[in-house]
C-alpha atoms as a PDB file:
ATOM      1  CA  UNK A   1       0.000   0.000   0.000  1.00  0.00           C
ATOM      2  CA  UNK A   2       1.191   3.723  -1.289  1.00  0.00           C
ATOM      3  CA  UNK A   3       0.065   6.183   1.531  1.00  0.00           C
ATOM      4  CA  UNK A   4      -0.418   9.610  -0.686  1.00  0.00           C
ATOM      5  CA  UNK A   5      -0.090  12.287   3.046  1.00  0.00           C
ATOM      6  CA  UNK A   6      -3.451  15.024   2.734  1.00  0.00           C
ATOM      7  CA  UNK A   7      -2.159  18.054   4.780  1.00  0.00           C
ATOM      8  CA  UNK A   8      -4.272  19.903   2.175  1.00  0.00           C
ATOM      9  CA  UNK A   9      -2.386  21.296  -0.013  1.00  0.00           C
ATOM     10  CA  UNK A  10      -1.343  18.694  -2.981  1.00  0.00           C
ATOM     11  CA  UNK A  11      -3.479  17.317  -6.030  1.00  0.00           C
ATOM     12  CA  UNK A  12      -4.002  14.559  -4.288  1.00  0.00           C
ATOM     13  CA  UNK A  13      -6.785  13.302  -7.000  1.00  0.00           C
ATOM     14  CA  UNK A  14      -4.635  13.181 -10.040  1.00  0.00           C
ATOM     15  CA  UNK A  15      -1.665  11.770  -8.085  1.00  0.00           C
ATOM     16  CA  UNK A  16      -4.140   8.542  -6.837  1.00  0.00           C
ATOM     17  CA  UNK A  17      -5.134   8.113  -9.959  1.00  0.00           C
ATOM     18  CA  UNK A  18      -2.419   8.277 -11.824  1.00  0.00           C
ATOM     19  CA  UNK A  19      -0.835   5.300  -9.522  1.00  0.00           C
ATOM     20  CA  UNK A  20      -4.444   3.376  -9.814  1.00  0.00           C
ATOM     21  CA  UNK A  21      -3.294   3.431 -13.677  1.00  0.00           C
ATOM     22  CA  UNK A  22       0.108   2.224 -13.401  1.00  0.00           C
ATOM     23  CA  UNK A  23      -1.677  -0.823 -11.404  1.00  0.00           C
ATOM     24  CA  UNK A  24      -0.557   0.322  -7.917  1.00  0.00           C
ATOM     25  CA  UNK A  25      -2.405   0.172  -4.597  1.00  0.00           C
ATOM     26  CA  UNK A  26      -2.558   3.442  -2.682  1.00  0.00           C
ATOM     27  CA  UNK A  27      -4.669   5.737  -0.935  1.00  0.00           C
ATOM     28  CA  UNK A  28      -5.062   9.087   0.304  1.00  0.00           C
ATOM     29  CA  UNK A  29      -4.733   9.625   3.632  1.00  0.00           C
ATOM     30  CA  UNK A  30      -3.465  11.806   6.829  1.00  0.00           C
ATOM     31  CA  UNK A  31      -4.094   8.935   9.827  1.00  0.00           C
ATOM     32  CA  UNK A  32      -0.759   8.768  11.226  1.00  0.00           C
ATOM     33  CA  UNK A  33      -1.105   4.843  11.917  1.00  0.00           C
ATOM     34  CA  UNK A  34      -1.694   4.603   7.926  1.00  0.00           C
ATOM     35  CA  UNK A  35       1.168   6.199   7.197  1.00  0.00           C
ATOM     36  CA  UNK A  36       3.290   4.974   9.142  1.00  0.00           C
ATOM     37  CA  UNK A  37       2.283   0.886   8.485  1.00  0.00           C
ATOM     38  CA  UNK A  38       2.299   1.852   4.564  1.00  0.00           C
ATOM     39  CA  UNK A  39       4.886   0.153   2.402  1.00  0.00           C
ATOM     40  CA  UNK A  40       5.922   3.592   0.257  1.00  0.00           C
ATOM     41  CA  UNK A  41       5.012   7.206   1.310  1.00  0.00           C
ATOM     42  CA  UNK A  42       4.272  10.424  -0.849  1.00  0.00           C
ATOM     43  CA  UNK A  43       4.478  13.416   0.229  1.00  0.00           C
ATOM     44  CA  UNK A  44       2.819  15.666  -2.615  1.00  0.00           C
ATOM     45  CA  UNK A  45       2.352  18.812  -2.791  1.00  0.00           C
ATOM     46  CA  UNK A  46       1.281  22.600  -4.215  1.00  0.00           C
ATOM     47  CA  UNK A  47       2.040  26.251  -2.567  1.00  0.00           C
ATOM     48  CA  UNK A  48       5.077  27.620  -0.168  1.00  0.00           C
ATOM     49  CA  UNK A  49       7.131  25.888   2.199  1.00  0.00           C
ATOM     50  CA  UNK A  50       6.003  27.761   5.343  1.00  0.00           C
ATOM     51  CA  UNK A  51       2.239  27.488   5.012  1.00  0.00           C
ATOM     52  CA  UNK A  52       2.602  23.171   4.032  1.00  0.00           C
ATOM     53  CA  UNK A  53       4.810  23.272   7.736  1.00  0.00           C
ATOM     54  CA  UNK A  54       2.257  24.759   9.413  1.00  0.00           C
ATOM     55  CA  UNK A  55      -0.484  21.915   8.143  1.00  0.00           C
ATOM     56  CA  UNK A  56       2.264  18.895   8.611  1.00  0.00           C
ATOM     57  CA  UNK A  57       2.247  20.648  12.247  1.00  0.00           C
ATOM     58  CA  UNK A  58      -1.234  20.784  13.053  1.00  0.00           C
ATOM     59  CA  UNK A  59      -1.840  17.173  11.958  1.00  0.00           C
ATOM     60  CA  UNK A  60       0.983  16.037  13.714  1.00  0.00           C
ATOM     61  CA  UNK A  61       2.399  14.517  10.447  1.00  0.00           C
ATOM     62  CA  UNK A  62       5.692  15.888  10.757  1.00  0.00           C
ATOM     63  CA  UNK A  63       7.416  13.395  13.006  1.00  0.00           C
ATOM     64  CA  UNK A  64       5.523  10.624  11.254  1.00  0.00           C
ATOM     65  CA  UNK A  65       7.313  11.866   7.968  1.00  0.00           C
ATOM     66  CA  UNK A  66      10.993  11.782   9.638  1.00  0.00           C
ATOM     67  CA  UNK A  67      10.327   8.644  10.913  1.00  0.00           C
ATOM     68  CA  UNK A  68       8.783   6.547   7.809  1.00  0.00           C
ATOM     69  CA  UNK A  69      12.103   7.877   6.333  1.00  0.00           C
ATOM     70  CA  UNK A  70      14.338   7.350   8.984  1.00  0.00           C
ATOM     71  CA  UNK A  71      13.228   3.658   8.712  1.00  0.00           C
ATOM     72  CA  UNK A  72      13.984   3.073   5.029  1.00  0.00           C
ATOM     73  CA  UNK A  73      10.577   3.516   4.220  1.00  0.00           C
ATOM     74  CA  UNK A  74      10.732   4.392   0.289  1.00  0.00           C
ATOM     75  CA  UNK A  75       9.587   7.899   0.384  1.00  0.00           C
ATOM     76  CA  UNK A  76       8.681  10.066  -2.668  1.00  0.00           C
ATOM     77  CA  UNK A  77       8.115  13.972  -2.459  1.00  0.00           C
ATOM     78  CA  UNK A  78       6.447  15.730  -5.508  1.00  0.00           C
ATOM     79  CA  UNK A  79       7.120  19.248  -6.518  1.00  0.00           C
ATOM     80  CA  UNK A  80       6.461  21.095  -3.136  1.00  0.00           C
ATOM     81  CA  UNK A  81       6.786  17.514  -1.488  1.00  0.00           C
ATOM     82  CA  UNK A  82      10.238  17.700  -2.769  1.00  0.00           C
ATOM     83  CA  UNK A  83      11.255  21.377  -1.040  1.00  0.00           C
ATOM     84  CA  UNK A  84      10.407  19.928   2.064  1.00  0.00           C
ATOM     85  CA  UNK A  85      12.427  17.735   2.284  1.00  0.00           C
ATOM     86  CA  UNK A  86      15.384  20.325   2.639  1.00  0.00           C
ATOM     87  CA  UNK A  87      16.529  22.599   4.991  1.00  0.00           C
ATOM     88  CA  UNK A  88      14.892  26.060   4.711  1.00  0.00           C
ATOM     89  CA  UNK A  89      13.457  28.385   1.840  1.00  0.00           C
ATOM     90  CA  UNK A  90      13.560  32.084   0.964  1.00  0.00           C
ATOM     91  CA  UNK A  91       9.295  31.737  -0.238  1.00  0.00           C
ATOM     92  CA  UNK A  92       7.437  34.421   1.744  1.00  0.00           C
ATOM     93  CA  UNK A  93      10.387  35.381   3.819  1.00  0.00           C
ATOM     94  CA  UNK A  94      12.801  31.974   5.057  1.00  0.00           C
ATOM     95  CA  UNK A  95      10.701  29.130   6.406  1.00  0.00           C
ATOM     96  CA  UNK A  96      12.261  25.816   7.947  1.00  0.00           C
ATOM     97  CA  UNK A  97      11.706  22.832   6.221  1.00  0.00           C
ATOM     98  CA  UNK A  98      12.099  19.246   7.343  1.00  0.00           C
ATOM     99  CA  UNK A  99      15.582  19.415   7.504  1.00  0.00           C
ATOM    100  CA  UNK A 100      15.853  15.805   5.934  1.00  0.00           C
ATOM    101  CA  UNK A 101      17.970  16.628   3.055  1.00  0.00           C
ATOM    102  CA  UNK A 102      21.037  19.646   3.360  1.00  0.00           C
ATOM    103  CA  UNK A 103      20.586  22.579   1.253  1.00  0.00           C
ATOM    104  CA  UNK A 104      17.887  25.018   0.761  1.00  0.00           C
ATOM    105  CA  UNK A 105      15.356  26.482  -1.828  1.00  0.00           C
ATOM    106  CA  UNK A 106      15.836  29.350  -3.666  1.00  0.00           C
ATOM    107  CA  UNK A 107      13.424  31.462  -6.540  1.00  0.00           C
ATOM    108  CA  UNK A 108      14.267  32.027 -10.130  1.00  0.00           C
ATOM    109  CA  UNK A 109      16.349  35.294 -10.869  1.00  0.00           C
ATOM    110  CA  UNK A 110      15.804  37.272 -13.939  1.00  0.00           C
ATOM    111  CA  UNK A 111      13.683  34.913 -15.445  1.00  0.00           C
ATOM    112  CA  UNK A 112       9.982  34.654 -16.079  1.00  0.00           C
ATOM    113  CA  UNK A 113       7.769  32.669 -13.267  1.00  0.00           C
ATOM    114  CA  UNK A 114       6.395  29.953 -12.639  1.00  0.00           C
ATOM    115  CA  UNK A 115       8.584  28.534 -14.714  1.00  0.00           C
ATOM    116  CA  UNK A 116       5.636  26.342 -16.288  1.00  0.00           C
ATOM    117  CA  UNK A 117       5.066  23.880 -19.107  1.00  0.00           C
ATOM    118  CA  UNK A 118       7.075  20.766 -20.241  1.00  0.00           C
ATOM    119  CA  UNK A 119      10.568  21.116 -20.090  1.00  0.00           C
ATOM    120  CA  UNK A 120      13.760  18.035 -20.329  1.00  0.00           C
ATOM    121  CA  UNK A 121      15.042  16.135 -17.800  1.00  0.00           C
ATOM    122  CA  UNK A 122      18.925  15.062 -17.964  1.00  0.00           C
ATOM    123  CA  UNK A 123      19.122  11.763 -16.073  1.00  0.00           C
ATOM    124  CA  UNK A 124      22.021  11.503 -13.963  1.00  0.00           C
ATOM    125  CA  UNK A 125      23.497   8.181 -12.876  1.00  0.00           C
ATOM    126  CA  UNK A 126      22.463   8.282  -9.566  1.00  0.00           C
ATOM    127  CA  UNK A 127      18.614   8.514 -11.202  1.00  0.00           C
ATOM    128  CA  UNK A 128      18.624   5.074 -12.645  1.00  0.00           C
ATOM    129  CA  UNK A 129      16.458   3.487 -10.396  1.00  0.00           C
ATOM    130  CA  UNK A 130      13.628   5.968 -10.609  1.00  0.00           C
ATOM    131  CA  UNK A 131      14.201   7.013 -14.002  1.00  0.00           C
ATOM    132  CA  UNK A 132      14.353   3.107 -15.696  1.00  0.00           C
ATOM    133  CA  UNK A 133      12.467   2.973 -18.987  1.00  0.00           C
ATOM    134  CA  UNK A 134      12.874   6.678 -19.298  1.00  0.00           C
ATOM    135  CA  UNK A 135      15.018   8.445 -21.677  1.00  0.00           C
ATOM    136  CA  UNK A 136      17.180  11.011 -20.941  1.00  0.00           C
ATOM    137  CA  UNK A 137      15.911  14.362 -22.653  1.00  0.00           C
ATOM    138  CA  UNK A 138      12.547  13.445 -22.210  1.00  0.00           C
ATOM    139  CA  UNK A 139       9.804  16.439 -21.086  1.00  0.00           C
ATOM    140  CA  UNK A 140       7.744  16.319 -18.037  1.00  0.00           C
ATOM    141  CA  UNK A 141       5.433  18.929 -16.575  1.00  0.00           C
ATOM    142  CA  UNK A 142       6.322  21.440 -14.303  1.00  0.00           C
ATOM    143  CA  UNK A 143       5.058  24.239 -12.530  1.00  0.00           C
ATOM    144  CA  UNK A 144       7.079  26.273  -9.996  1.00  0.00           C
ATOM    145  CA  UNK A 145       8.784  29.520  -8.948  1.00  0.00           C
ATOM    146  CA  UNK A 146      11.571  28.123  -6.731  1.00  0.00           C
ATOM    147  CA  UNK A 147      13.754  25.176  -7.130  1.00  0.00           C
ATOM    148  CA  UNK A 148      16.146  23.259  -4.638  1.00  0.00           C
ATOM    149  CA  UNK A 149      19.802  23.596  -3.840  1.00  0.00           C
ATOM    150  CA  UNK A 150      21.289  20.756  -2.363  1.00  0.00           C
ATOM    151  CA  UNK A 151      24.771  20.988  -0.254  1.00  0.00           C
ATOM    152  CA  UNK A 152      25.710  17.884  -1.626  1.00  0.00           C
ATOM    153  CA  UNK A 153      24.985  18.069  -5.731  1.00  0.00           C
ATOM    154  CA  UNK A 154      25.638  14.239  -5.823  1.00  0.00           C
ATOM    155  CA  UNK A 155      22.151  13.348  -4.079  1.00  0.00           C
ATOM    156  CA  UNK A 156      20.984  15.036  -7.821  1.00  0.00           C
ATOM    157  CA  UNK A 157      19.003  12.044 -10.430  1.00  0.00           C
ATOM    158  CA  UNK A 158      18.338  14.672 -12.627  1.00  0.00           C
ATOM    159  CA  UNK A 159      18.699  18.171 -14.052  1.00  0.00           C
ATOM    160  CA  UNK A 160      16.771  20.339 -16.230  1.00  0.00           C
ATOM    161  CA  UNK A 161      17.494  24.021 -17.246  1.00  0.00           C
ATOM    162  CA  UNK A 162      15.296  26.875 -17.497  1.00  0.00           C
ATOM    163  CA  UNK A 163      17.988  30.041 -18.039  1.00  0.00           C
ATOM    164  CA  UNK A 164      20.121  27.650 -15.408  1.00  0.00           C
ATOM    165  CA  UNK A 165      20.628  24.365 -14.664  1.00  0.00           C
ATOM    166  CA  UNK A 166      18.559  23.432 -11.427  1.00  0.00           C
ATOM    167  CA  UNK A 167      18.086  19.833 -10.056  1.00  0.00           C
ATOM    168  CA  UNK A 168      14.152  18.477 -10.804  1.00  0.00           C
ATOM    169  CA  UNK A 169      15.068  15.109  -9.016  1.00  0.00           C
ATOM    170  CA  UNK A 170      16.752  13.870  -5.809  1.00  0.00           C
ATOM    171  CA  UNK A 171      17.201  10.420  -4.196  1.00  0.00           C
ATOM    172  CA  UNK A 172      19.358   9.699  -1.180  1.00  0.00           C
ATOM    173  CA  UNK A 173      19.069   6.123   0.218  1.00  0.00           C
ATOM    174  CA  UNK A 174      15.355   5.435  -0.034  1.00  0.00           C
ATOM    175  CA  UNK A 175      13.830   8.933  -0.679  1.00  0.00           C
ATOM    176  CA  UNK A 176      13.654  10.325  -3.588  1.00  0.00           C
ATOM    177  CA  UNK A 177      12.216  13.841  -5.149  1.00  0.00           C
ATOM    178  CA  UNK A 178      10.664  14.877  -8.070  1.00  0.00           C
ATOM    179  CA  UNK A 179      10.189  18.725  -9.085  1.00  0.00           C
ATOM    180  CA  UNK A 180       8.103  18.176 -11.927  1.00  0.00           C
ATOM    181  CA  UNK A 181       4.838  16.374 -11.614  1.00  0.00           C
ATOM    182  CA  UNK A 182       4.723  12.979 -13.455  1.00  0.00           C
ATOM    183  CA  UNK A 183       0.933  12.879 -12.589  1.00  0.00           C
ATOM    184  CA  UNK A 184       0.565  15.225 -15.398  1.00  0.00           C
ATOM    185  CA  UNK A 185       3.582  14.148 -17.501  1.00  0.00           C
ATOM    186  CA  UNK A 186       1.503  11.574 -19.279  1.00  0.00           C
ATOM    187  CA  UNK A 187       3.404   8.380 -20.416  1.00  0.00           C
ATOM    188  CA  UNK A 188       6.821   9.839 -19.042  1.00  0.00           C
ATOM    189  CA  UNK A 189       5.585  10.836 -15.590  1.00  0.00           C
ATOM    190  CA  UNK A 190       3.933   7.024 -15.113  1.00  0.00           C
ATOM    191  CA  UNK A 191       6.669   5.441 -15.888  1.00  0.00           C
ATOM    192  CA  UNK A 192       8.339   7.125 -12.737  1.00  0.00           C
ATOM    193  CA  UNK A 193       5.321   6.305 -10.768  1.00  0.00           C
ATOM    194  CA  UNK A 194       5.370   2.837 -11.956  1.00  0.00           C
ATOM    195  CA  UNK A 195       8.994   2.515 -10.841  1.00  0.00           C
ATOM    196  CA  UNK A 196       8.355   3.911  -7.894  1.00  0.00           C
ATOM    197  CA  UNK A 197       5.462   1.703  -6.674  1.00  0.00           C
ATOM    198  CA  UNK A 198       8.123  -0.760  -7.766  1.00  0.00           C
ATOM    199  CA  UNK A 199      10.653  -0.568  -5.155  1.00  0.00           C
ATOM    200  CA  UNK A 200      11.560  -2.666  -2.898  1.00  0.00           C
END
């Protein structure tokens, strides 16, 4: 069972559905006892940093998070799900994050945002796993303002540029991060899910 966390602010619809077509078992939920019995965890999500800490507070969902991960729990954050994960961001003045991953989250300079629409990935080798079947180049969706910058650029499984190169994916261990949404990537974004629901 995928547990897909509702702190209320991800499209938690297309993402359930979009694993219920790849074949995958998973549900929508913020039950703490759910999440933390579930076989994979997502932690989607749409908006800024502070206000999503706020909600993972007030549902208590924030030490259930650390600790799915903490136990090897395969963990996958989408788009804001993936800024989360990291230290701090600058959004709406700096807000703490989860502090899983180093680094922090920064906005686009001099360039026109959200940066929005399909745009290439660049799989890197450390993206194999959650990239298999998937060709380097291809586009996925995305839809964003700020992007991630982690201390250590090796956790990075891929890279995309929009007027820079920034890093759209992340794994370290068992968690992995995905700026882009592959709910709305079509036949590319499934593919991740599929691999995904795939792990062991």
């Amino acid at each position: 069972m995928i547990a897909i966390i509702d702190y209320g602010m991800g499209n938690l619809r297309s993402v359930h559905k979009a694993f219920e077509a790849v074949g995958a078992q998973a549900q929508v939920t913020c039950d703490v006892d759910e999440i933390l019995k579930a076989d994979k965890v997502v932690l989607p999500g749409v908006g800024a940093m502070g206000p999503a800490m706020q909600k993972l507070q007030e549902l208590k969902l924030v030490d259930p998070v650390r600790k799915v991960i903490e136990e090897g729990t395969p963990f996958l954050g989408i788009c804001l799900g993936l800024q989360l994960l990291f230290d701090k961001s600058s959004e709406g003045g700096v807000s703490k994050g989860l502090g899983i991953l180093e680094g922090h989250v920064e906005r686009f300079i001099d360039l026109k945002v959200p940066h929005m629409g399909w745009n290439q990935v660049q799989v890197t080798p450390g993206g194999t796993e959650l990239f298999a079947g998937f060709s380097s180049g291809e586009n996925v969706y995305f839809c964003h303002s700020y992007y991630v910058k982690p201390k250590d650029a090796s956790i990075a499984a891929s890279i995309t540029n929009y007027g820079i190169d920034f890093v759209s994916a992340i794994v370290q261990g068992q968690v992995w991060g995905v700026q882009f949404h592959p709910e709305k990537s079509q036949k590319a974004g499934l593919q991740i899910l599929r691999n995904f629901a795939e792990i062991k």
